[in-house]
N, C-alpha and C. Protein backbone atom coordinates (compact mmCIF):
# COMPACT_ATOMS: atom_id res chain seq x y z
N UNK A 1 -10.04 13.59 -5.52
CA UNK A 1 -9.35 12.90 -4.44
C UNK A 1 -7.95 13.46 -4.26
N UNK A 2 -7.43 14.20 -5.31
CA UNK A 2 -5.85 14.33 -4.91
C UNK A 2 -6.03 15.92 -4.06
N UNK A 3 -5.27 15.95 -3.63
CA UNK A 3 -4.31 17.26 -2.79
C UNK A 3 -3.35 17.31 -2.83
N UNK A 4 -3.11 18.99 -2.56
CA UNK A 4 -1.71 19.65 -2.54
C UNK A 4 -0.73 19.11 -1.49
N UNK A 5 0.21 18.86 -1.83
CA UNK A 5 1.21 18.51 -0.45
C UNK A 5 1.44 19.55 0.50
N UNK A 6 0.89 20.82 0.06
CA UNK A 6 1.37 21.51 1.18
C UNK A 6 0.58 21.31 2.55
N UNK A 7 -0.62 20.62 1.83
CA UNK A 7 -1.81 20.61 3.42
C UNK A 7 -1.65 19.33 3.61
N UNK A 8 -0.41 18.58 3.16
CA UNK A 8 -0.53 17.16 3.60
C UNK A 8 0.32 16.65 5.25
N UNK A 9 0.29 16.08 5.60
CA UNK A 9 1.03 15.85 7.08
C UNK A 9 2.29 15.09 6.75
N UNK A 10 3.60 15.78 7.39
CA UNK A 10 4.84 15.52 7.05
C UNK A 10 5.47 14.17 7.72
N UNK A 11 4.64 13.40 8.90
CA UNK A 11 4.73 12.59 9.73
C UNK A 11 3.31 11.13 9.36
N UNK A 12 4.45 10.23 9.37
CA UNK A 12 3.45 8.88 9.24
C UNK A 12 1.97 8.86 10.71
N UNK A 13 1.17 8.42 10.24
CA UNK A 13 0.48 7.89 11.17
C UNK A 13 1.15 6.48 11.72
N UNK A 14 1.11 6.17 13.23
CA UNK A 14 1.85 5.09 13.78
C UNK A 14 0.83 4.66 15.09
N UNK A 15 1.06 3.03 15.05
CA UNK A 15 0.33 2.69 16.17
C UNK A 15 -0.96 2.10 15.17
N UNK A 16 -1.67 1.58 16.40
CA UNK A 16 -2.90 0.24 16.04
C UNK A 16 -3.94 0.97 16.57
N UNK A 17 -4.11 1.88 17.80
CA UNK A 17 -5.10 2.50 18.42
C UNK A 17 -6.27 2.70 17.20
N UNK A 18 -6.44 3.07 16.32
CA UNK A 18 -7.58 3.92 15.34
C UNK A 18 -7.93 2.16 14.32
N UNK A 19 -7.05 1.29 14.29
CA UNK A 19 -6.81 0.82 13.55
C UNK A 19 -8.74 -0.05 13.35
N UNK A 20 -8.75 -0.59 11.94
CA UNK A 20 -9.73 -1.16 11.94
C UNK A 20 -10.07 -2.60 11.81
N UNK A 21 -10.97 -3.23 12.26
CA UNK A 21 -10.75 -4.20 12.51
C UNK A 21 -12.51 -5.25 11.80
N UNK A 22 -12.31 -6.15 10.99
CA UNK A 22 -13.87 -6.67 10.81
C UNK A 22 -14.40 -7.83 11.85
N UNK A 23 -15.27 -8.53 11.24
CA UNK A 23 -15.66 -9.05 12.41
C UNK A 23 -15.23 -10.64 12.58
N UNK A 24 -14.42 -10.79 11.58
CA UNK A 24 -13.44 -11.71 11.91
C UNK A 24 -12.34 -11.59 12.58
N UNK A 25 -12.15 -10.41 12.95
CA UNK A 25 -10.33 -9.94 13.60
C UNK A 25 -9.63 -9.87 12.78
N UNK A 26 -10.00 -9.73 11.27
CA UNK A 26 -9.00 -9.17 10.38
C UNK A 26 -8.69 -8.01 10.06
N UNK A 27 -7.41 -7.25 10.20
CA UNK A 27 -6.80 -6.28 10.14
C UNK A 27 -7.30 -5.28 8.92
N UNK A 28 -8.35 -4.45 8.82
CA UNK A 28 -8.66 -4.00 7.48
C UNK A 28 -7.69 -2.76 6.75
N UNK A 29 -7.08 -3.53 5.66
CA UNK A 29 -5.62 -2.44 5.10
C UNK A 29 -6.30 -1.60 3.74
N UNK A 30 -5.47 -1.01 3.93
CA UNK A 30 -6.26 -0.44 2.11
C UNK A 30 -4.92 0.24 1.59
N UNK A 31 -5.07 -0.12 0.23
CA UNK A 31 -3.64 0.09 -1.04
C UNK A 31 -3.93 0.66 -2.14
N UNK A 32 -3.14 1.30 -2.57
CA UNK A 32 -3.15 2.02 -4.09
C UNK A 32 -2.62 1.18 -4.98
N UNK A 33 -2.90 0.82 -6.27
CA UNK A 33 -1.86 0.34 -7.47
C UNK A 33 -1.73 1.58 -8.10
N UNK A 34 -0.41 2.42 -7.69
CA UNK A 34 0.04 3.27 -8.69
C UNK A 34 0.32 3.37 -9.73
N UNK A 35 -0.67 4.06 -11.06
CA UNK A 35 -0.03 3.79 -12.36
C UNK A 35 0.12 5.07 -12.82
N UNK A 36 1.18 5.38 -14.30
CA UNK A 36 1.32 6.29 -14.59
C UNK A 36 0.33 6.79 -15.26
N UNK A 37 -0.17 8.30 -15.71
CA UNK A 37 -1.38 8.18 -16.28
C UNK A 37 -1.45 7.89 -17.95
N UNK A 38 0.04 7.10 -18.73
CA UNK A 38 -0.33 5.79 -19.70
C UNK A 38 -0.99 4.86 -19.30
N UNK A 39 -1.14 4.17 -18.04
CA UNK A 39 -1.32 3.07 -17.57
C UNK A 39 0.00 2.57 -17.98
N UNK A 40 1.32 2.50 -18.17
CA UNK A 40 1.96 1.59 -18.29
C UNK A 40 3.33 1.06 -17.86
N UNK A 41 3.07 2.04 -16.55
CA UNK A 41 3.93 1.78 -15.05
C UNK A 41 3.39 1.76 -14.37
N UNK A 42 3.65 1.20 -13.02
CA UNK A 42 2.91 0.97 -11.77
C UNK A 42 4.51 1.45 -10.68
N UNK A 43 4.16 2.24 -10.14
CA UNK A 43 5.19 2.56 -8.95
C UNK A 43 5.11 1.80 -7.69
N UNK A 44 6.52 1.31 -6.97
CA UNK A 44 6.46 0.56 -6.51
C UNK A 44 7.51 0.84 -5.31
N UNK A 45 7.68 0.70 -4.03
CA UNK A 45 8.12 1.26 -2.91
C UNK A 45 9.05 0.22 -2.13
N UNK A 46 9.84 0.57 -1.58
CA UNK A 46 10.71 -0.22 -0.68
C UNK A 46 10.17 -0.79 0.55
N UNK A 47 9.62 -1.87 0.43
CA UNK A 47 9.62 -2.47 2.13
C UNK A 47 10.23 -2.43 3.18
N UNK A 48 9.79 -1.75 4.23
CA UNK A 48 10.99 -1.32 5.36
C UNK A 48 10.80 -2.80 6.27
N UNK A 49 10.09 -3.57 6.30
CA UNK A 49 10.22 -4.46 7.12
C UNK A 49 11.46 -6.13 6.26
N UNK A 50 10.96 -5.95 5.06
CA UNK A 50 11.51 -7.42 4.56
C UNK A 50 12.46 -6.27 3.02
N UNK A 51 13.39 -7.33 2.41
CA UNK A 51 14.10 -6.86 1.21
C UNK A 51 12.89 -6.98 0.28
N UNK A 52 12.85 -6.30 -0.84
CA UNK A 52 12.24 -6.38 -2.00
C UNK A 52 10.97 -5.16 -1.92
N UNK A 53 10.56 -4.91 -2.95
CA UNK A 53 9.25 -3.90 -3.46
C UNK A 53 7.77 -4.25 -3.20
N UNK A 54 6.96 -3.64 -2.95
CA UNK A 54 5.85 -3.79 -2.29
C UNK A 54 5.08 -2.35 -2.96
N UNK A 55 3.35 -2.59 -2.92
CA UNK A 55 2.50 -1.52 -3.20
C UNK A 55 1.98 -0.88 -2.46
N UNK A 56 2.29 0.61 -2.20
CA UNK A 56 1.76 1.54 -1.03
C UNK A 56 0.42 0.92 -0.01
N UNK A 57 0.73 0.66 1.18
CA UNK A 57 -0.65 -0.07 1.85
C UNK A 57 -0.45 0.19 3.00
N UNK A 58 -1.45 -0.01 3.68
CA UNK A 58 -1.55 -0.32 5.57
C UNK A 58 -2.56 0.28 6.42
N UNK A 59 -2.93 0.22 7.44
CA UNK A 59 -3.97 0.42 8.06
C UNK A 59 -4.77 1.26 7.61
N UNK A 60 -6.35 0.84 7.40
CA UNK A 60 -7.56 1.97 7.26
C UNK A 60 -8.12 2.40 8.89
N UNK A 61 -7.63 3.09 8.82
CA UNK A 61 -8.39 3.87 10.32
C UNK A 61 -9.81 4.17 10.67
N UNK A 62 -10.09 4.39 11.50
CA UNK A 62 -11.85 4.19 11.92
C UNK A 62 -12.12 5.82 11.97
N UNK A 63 -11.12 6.99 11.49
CA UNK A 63 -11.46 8.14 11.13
C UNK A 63 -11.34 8.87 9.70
N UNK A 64 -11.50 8.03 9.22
CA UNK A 64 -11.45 7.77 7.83
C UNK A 64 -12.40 6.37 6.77
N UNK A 65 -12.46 7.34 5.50
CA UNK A 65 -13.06 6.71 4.42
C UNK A 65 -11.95 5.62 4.05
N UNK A 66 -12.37 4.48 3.62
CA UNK A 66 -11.37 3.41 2.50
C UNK A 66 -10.64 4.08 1.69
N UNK A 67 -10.71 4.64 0.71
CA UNK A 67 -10.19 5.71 -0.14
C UNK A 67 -9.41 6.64 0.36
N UNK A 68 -9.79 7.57 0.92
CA UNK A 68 -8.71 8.38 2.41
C UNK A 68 -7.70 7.85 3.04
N UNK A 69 -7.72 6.28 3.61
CA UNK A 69 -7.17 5.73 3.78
C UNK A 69 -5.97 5.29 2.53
N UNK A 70 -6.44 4.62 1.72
CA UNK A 70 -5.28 4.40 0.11
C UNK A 70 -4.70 5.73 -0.01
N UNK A 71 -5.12 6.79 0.12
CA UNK A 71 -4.66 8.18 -0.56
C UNK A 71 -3.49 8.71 0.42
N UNK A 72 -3.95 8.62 1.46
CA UNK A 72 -2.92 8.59 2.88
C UNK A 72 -1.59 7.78 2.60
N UNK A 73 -1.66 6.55 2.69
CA UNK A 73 -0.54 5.89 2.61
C UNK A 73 -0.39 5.88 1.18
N UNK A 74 -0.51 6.43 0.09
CA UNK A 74 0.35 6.53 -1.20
C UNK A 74 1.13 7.64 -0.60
N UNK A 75 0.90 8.70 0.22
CA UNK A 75 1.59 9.94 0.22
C UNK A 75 2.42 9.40 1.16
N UNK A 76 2.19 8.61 2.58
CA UNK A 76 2.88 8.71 3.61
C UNK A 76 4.27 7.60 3.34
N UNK A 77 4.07 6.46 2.34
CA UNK A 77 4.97 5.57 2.22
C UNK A 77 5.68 6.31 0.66
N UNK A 78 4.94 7.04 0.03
CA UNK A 78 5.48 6.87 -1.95
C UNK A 78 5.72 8.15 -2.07
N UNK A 79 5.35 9.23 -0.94
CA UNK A 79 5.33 10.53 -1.69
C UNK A 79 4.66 10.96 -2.74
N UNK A 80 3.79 10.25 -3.28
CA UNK A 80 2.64 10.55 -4.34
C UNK A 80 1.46 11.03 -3.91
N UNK A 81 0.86 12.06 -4.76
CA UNK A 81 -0.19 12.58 -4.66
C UNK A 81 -1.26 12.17 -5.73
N UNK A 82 -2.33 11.48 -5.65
CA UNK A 82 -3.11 9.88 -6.71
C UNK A 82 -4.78 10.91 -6.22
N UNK A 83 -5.06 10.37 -8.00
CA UNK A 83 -6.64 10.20 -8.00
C UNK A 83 -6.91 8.92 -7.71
N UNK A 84 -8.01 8.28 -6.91
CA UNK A 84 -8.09 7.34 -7.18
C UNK A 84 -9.47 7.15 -8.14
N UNK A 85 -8.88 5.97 -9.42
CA UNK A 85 -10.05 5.25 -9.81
C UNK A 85 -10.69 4.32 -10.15
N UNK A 86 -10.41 3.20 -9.50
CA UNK A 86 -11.27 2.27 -9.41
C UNK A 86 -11.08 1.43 -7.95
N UNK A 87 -12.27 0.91 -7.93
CA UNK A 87 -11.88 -0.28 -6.22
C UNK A 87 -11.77 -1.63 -7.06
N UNK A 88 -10.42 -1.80 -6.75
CA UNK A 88 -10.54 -3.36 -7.11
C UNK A 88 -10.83 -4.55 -6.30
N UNK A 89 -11.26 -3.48 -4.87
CA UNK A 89 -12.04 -5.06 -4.18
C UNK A 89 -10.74 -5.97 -3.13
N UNK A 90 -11.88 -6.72 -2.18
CA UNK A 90 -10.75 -7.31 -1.30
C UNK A 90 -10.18 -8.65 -1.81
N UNK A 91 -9.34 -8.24 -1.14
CA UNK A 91 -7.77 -9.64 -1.26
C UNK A 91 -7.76 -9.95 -0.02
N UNK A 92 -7.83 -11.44 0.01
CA UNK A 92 -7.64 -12.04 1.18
C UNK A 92 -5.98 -12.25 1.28
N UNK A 93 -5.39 -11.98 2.52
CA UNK A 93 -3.96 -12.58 2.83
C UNK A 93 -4.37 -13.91 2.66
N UNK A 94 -3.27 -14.70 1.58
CA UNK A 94 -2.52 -16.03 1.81
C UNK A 94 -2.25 -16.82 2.62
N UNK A 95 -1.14 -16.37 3.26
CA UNK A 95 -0.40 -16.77 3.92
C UNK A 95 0.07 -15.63 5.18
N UNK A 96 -0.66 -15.94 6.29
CA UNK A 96 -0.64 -14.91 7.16
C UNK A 96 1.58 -15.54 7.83
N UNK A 97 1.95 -14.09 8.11
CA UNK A 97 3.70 -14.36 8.34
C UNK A 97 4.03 -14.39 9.65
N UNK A 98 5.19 -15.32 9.91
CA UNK A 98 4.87 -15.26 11.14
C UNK A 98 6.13 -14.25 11.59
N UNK A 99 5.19 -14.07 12.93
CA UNK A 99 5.95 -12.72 13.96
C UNK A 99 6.97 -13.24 15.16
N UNK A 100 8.60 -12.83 14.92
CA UNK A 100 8.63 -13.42 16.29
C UNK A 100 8.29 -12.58 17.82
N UNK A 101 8.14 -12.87 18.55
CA UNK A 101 8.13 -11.80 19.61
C UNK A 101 9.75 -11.60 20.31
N UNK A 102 9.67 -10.94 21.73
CA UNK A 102 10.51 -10.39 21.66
C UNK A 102 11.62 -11.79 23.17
N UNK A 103 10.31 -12.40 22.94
CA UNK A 103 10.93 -14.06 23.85
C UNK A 103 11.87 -15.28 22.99
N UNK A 104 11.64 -14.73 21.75
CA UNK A 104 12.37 -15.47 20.82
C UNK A 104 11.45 -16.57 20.14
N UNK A 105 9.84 -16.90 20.64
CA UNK A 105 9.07 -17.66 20.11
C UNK A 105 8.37 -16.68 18.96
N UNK A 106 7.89 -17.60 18.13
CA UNK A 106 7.18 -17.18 16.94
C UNK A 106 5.72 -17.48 17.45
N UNK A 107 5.10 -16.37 16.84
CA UNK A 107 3.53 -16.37 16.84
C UNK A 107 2.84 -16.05 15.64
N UNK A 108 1.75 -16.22 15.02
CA UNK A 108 1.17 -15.88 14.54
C UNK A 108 0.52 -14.45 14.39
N UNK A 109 1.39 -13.76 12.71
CA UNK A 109 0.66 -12.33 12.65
C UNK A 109 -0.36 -12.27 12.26
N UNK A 110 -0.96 -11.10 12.75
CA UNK A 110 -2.35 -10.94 12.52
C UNK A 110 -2.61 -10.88 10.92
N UNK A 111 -4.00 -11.92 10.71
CA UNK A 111 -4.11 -12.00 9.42
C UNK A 111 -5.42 -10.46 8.88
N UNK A 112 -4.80 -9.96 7.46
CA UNK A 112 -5.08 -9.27 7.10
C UNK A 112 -6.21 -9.27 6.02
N UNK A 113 -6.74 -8.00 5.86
CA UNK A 113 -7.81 -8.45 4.14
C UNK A 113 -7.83 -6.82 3.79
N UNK A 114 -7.29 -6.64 2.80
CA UNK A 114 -6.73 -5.85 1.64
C UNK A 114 -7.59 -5.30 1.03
N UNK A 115 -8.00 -3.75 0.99
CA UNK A 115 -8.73 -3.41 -0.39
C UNK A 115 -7.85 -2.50 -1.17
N UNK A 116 -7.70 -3.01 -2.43
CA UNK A 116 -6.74 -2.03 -3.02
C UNK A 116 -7.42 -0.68 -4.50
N UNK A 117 -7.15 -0.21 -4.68
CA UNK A 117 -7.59 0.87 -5.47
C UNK A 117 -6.91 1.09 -6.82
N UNK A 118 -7.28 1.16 -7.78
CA UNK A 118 -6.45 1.73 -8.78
C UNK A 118 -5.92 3.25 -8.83
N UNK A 119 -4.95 4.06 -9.10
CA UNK A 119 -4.59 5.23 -9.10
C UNK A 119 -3.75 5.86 -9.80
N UNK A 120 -3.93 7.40 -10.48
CA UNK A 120 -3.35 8.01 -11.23
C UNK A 120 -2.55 8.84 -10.68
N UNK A 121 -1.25 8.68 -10.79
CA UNK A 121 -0.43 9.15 -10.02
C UNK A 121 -0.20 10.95 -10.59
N UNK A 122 -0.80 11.56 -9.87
CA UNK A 122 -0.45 13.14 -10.40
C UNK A 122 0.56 13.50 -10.39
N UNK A 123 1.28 13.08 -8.90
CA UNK A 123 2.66 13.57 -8.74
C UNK A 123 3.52 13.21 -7.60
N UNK A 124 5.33 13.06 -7.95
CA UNK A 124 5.59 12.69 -7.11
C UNK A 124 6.21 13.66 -6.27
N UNK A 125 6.27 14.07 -5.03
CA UNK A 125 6.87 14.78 -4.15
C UNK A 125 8.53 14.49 -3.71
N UNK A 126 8.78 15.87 -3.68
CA UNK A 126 10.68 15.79 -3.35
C UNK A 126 10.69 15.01 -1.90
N UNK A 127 9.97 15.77 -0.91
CA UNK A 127 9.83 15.77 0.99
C UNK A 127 8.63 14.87 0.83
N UNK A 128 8.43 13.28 1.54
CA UNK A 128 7.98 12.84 1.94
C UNK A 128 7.98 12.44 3.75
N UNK A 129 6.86 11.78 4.47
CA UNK A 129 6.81 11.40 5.21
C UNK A 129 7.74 10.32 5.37
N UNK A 130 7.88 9.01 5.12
CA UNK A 130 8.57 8.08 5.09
C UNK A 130 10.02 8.23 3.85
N UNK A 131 10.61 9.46 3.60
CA UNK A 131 11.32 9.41 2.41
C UNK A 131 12.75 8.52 2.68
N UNK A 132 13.13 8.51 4.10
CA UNK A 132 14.08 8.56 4.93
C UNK A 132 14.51 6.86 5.00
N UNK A 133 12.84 6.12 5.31
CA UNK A 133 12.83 4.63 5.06
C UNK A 133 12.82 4.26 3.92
N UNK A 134 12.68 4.38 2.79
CA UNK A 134 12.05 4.15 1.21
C UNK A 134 12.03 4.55 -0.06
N UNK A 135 12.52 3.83 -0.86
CA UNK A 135 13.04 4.12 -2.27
C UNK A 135 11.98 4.25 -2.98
N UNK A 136 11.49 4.70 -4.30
CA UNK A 136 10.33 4.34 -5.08
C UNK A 136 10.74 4.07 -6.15
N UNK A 137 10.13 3.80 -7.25
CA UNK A 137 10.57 3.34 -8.31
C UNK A 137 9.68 2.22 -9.53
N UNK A 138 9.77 3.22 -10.77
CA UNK A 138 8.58 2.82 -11.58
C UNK A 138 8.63 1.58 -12.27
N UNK A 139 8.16 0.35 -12.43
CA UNK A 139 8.08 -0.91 -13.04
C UNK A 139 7.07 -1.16 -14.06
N UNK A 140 7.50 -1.73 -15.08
CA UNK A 140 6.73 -1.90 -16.23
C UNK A 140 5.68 -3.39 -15.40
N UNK A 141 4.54 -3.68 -15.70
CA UNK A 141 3.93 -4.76 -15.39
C UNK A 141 4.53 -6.16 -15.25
N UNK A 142 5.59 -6.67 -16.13
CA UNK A 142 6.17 -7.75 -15.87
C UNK A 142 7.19 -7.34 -14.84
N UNK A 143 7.89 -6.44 -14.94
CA UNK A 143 8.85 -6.39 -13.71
C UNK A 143 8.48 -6.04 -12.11
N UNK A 144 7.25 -5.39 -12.29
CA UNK A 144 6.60 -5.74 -10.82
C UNK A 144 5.85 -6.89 -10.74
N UNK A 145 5.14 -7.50 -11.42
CA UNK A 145 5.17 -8.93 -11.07
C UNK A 145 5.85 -10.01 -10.66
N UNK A 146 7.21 -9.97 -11.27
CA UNK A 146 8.30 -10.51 -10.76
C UNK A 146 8.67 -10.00 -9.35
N UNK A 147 8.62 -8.90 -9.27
CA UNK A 147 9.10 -7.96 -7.78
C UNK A 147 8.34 -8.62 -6.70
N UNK A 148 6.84 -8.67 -7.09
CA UNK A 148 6.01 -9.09 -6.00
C UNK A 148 5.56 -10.80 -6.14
N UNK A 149 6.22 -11.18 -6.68
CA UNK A 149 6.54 -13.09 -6.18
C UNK A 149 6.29 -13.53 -5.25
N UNK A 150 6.66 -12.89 -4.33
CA UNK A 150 6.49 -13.80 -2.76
C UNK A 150 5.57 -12.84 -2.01
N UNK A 151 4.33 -12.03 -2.76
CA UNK A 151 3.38 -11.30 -1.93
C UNK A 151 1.96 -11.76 -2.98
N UNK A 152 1.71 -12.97 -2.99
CA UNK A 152 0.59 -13.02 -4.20
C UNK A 152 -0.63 -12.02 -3.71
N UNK A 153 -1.20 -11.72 -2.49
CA UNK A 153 -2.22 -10.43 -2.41
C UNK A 153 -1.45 -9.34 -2.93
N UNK A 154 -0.23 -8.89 -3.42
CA UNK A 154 0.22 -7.53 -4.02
C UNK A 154 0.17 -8.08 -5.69
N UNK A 155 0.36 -9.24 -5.99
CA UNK A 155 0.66 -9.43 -7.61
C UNK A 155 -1.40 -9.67 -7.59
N UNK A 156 -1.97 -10.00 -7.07
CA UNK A 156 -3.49 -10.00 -7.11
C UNK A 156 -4.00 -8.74 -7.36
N UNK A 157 -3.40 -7.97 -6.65
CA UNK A 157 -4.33 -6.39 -6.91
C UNK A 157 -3.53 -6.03 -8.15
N UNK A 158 -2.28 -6.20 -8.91
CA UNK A 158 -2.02 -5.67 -10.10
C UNK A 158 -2.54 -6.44 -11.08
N UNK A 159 -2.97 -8.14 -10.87
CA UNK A 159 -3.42 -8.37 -12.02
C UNK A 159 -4.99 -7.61 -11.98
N UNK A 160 -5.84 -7.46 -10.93
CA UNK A 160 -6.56 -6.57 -11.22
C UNK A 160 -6.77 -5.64 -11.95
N UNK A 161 -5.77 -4.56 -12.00
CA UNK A 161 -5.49 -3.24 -12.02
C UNK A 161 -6.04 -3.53 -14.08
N UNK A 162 -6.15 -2.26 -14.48
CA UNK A 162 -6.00 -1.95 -15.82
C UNK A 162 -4.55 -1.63 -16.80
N UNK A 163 -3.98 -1.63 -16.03
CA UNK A 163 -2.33 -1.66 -16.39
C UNK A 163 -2.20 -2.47 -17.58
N UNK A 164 -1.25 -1.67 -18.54
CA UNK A 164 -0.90 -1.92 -19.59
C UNK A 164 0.01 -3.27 -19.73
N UNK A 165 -0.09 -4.77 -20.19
CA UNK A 165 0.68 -6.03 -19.78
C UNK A 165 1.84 -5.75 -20.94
């Protein structure tokens, strides 16, 4: 599953067009839990939308595998290049957040369902796609648990994960 960065694309994928969708209208995302190959860090990325750390994720596209998808956005948000190995299966969103629009009323964001992956992080890259939005940065299991507090589908896929507690 991993590749060279040189054949990787220097630009995020953007936009909903490809995006996938089940047959509930839920947004289908797919995520990596980055670990080191001890198992006993998990890398963890800057949220460009809200403060605090979050696990590489976001749209699986309808030109692409699930996996392709996780492998994509570890590179396009983390600059990492990941085997992946294991599926840890879907996570339902919680608590879907709300969106305001641009009238000043709040609406309801689209609710999501998560498949996240376990992954061995081969390597991290200097030049990323998103390097410009996003910090990375390695956490022992309790300290990304704490990090991801207020995302229980992100602390769900690490208690999954095989990560060293």
């Amino acid at each position: 599953m991993a590749a060279s960065g040189s054949n990787r694309p220097m630009e995020s994928r953007t936009g909903r067009v490809k995006q996938r969708y089940n047959t509930k209208g839920e947004r289908l995302v797919a995520g990596v839990v980055p670990l080191s190959a001890d198992k006993s860090y998990v890398l963890l990325i800057q949220s460009t939308r809200r403060k605090g750390w979050v696990l590489p994720k976001g749209g699986w596209e309808l030109d692409e595998e699930c996996t392709e998808a996780a492998a994509r956005e570890a590179w396009e948000e983390a600059g990492i290049l990941v085997t992946i190995d294991y599926d840890l299966g879907d996570i339902q969103e919680t608590s879907p957040r709300k969106k305001h629009s641009s009238s000043g009323k709040s609406k309801q964001k689209e609710v999501a369902l998560y498949r996240f992956y376990e992954a061995t992080v081969n390597s991290e890259e200097i030049e990323w796609p998103e390097k410009e939005k996003r910090e990375r940065k390695w956490f022992t299991y309790a300290e990304a648990y704490e990090q991801l507090k207020d995302r229980p589908e992100l602390q769900a896929a690490l208690e999954r994960s095989t990560m060293k507690r």
